[in-house]
C-alpha atoms as a PDB file:
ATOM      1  CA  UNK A   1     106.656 103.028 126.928  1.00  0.00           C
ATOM      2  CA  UNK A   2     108.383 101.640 124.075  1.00  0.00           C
ATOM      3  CA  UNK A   3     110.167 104.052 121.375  1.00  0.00           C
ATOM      4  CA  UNK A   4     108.891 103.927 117.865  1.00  0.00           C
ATOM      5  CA  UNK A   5     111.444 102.099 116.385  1.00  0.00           C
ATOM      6  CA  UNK A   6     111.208  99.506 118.942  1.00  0.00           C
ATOM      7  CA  UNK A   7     107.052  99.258 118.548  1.00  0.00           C
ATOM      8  CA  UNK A   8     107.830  98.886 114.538  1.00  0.00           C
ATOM      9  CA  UNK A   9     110.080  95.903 115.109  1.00  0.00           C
ATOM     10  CA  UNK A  10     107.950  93.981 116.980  1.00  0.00           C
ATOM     11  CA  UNK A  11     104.606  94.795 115.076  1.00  0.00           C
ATOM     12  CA  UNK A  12     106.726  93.821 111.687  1.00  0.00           C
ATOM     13  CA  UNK A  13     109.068  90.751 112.627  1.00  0.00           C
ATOM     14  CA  UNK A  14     109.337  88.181 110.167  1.00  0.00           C
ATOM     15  CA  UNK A  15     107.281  84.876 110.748  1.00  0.00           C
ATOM     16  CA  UNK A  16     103.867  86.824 112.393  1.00  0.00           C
ATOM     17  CA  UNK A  17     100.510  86.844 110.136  1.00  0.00           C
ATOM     18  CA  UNK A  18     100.897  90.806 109.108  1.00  0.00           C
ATOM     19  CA  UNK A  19     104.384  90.130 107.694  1.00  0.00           C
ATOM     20  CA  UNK A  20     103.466  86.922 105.911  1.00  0.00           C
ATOM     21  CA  UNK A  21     100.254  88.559 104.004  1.00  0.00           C
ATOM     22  CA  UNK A  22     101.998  91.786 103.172  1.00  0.00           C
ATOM     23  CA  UNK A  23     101.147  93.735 105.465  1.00  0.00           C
ATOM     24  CA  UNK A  24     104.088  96.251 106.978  1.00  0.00           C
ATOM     25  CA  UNK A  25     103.371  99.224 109.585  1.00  0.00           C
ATOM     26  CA  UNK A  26     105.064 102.279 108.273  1.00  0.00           C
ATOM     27  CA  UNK A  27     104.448 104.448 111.285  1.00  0.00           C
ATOM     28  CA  UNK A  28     103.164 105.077 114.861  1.00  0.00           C
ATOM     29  CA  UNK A  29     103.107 108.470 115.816  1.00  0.00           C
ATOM     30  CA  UNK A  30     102.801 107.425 119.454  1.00  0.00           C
ATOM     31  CA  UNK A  31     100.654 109.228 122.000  1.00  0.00           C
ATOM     32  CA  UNK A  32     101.188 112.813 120.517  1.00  0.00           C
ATOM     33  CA  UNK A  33      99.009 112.614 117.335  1.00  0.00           C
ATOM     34  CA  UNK A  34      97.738 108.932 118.485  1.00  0.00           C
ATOM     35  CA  UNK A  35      98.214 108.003 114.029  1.00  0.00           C
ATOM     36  CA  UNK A  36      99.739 105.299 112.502  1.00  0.00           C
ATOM     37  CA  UNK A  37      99.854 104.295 109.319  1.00  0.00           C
ATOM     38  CA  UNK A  38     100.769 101.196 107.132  1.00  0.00           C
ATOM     39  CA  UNK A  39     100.340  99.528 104.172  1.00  0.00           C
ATOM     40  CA  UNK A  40      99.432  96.459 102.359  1.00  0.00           C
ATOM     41  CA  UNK A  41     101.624  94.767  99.666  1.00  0.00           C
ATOM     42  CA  UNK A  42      99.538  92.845  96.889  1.00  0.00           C
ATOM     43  CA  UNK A  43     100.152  89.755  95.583  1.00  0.00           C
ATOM     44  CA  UNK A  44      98.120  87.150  93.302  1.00  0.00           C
ATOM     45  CA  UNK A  45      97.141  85.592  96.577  1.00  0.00           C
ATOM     46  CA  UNK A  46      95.606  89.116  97.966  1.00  0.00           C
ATOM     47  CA  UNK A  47      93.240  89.275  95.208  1.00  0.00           C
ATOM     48  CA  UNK A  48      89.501  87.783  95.220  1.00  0.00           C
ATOM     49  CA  UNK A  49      87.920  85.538  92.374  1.00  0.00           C
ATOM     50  CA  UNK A  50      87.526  89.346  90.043  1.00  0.00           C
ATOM     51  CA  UNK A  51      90.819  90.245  90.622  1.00  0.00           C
ATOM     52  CA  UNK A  52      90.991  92.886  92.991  1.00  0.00           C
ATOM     53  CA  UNK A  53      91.954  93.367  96.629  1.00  0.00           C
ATOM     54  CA  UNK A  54      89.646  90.785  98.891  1.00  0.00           C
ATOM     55  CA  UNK A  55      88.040  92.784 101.404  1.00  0.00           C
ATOM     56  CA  UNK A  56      89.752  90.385 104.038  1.00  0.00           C
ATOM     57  CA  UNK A  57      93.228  91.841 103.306  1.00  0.00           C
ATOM     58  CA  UNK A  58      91.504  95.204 103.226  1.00  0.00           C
ATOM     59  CA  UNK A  59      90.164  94.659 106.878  1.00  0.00           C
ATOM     60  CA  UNK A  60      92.988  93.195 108.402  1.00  0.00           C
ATOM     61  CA  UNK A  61      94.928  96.008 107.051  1.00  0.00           C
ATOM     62  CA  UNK A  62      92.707  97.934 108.926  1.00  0.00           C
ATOM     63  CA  UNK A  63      92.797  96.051 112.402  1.00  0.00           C
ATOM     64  CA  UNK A  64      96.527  95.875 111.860  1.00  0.00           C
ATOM     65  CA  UNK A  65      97.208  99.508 111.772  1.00  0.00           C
ATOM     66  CA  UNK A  66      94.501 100.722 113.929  1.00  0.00           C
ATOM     67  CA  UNK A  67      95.229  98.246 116.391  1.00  0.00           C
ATOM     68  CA  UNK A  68      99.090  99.798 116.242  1.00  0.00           C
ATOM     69  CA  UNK A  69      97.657 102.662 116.844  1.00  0.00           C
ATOM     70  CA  UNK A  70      96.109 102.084 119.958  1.00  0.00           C
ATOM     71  CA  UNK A  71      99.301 100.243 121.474  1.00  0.00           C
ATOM     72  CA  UNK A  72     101.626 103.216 120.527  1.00  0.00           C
ATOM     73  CA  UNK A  73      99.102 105.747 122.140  1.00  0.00           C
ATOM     74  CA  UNK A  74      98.172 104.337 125.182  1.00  0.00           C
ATOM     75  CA  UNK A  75     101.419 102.099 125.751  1.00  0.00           C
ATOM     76  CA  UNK A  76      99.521  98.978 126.271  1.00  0.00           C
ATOM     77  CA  UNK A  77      98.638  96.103 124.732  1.00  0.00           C
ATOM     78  CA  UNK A  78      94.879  95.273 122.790  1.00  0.00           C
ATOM     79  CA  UNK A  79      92.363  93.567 121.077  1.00  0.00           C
ATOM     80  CA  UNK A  80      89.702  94.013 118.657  1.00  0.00           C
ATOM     81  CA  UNK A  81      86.457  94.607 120.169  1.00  0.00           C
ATOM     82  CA  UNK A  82      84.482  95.195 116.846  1.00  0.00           C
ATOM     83  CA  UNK A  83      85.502  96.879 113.306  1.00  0.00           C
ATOM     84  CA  UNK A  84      83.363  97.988 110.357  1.00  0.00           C
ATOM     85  CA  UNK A  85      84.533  98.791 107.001  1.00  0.00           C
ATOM     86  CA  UNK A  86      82.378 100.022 103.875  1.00  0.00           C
ATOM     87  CA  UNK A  87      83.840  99.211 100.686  1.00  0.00           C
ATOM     88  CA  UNK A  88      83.449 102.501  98.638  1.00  0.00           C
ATOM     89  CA  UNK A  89      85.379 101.088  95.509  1.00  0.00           C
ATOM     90  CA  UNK A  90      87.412  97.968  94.102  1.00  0.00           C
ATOM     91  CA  UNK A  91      90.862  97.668  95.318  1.00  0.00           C
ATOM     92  CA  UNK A  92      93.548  97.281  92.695  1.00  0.00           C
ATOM     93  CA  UNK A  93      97.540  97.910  92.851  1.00  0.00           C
ATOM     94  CA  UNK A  94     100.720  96.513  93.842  1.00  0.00           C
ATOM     95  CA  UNK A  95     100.280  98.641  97.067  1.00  0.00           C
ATOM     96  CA  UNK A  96      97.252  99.361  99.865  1.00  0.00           C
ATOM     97  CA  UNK A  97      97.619 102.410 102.037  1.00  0.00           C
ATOM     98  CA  UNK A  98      95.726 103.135 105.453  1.00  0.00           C
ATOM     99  CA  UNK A  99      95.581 105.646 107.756  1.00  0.00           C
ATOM    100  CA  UNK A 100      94.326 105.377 111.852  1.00  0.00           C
ATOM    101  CA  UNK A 101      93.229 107.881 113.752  1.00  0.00           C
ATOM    102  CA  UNK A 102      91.596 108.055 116.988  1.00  0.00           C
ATOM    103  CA  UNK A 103      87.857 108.935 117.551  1.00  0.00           C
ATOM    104  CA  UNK A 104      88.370 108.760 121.669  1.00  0.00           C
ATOM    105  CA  UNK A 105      91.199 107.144 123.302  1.00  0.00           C
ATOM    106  CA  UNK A 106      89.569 105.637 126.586  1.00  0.00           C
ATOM    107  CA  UNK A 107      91.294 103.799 129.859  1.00  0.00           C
ATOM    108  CA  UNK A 108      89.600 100.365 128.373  1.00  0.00           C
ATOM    109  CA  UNK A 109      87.871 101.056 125.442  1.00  0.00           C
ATOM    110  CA  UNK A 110      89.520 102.741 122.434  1.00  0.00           C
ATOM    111  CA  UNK A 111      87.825 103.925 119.133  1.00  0.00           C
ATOM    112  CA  UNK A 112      89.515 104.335 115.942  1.00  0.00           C
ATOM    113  CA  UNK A 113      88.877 105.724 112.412  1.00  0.00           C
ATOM    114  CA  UNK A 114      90.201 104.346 109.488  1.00  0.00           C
ATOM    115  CA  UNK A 115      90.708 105.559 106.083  1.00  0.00           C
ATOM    116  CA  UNK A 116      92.156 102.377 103.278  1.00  0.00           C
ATOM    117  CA  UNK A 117      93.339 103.847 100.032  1.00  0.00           C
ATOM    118  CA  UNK A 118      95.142 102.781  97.000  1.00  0.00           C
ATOM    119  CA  UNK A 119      98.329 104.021  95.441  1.00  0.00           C
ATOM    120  CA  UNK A 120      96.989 106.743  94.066  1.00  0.00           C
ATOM    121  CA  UNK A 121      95.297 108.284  97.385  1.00  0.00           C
ATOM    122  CA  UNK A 122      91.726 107.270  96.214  1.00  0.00           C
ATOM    123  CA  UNK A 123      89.875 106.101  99.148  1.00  0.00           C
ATOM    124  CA  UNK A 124      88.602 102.626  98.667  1.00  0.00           C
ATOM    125  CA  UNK A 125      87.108 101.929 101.717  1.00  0.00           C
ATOM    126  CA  UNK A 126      86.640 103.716 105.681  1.00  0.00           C
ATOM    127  CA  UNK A 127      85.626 101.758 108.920  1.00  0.00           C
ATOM    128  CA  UNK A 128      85.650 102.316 112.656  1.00  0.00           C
ATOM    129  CA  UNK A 129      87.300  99.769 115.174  1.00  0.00           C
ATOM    130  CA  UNK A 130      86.954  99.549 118.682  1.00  0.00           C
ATOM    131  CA  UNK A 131      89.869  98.004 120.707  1.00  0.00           C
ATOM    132  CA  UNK A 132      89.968  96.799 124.616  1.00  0.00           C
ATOM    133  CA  UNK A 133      93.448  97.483 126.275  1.00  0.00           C
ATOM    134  CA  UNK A 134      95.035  94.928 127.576  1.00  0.00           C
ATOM    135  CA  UNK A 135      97.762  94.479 130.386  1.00  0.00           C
ATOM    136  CA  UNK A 136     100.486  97.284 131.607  1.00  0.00           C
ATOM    137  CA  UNK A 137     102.537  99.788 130.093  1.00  0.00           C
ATOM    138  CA  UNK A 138     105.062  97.545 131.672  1.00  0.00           C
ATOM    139  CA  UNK A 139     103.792  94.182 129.658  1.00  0.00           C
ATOM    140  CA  UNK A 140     104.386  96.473 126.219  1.00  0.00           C
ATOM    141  CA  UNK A 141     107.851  97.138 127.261  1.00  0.00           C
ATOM    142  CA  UNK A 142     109.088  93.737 128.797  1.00  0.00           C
ATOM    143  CA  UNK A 143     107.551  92.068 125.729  1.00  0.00           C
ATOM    144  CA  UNK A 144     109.170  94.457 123.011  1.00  0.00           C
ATOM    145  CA  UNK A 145     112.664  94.411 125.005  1.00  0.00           C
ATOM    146  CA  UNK A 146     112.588  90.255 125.439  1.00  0.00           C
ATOM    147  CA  UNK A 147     111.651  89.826 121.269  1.00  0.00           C
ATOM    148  CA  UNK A 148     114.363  90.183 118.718  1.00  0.00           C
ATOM    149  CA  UNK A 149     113.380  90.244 115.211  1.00  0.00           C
ATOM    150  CA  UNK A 150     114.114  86.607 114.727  1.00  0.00           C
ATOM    151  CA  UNK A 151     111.956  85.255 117.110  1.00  0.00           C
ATOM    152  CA  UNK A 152     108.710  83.349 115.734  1.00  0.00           C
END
């Protein structure tokens, strides 16, 4: 299974979707806790026509870390099954917070609860996503040893 550090690289290189909307994975606490966490850096192209934080860059926040979450804890790769998210408030900040947390980790299906924040630690929206695992252990590791940060 990959370390940390080594998960965090290759969820955060340059040149991949998260890293070019703003979006950075702080943490992955791995299979112990089964957490991660990230966050969401707003710019004039995160916000919606009423200038706050679209809910798209709220829910991909969301998939992004949850989905971390579920690679660090089982040591495998995923993908989204489903998500939900209920907007409890308007987003507004610089920065986005979130916070994953696993409901049941599964052999092939894996549920996760979310908590999206702002800056302050209000809660601006929750949501549940469900994730399929995907490949080996082994695939994780040969594909985080065989990408450098540079690669695109």
């Amino acid at each position: 299974m990959p370390s940390e550090s080594d998960l965090l690289q290759r969820i955060n290189r340059p040149h991949l979707f998260n890293s070019f909307n703003g979006i950075t994975v702080t943490s992955v606490g791995g299979a112990a806790s089964g957490q991660a966490q990230g966050e969401l850096e707003a710019t004039e192209n995160s916000l919606n026509p009423h200038g706050t934080i679209h809910g798209g860059c709220l829910y991909t926040l969301a998939d992004t870390v949850a989905g971390s979450a579920v690679a660090a804890s089982c040591g495998r790769p995923c993908v989204t099954v489903s998500g939900t998210l209920e907007f409890l408030r308007p987003a507004t900040g610089p920065r986005i917070l979130c916070t994953a947390r696993p409901k049941k980790l599964g052999g092939t299906i894996c549920t996760m609860q979310v908590e999206v924040t702002d800056q302050h630690h209000k809660t601006v929206a929750t949501g549940t996503f469900i994730f399929m695992l995907t490949g080996s252990s082994s695939d994780t590791a040969a594909k985080t040893a065989s990408t450098s940060p540079t690669d695109s």
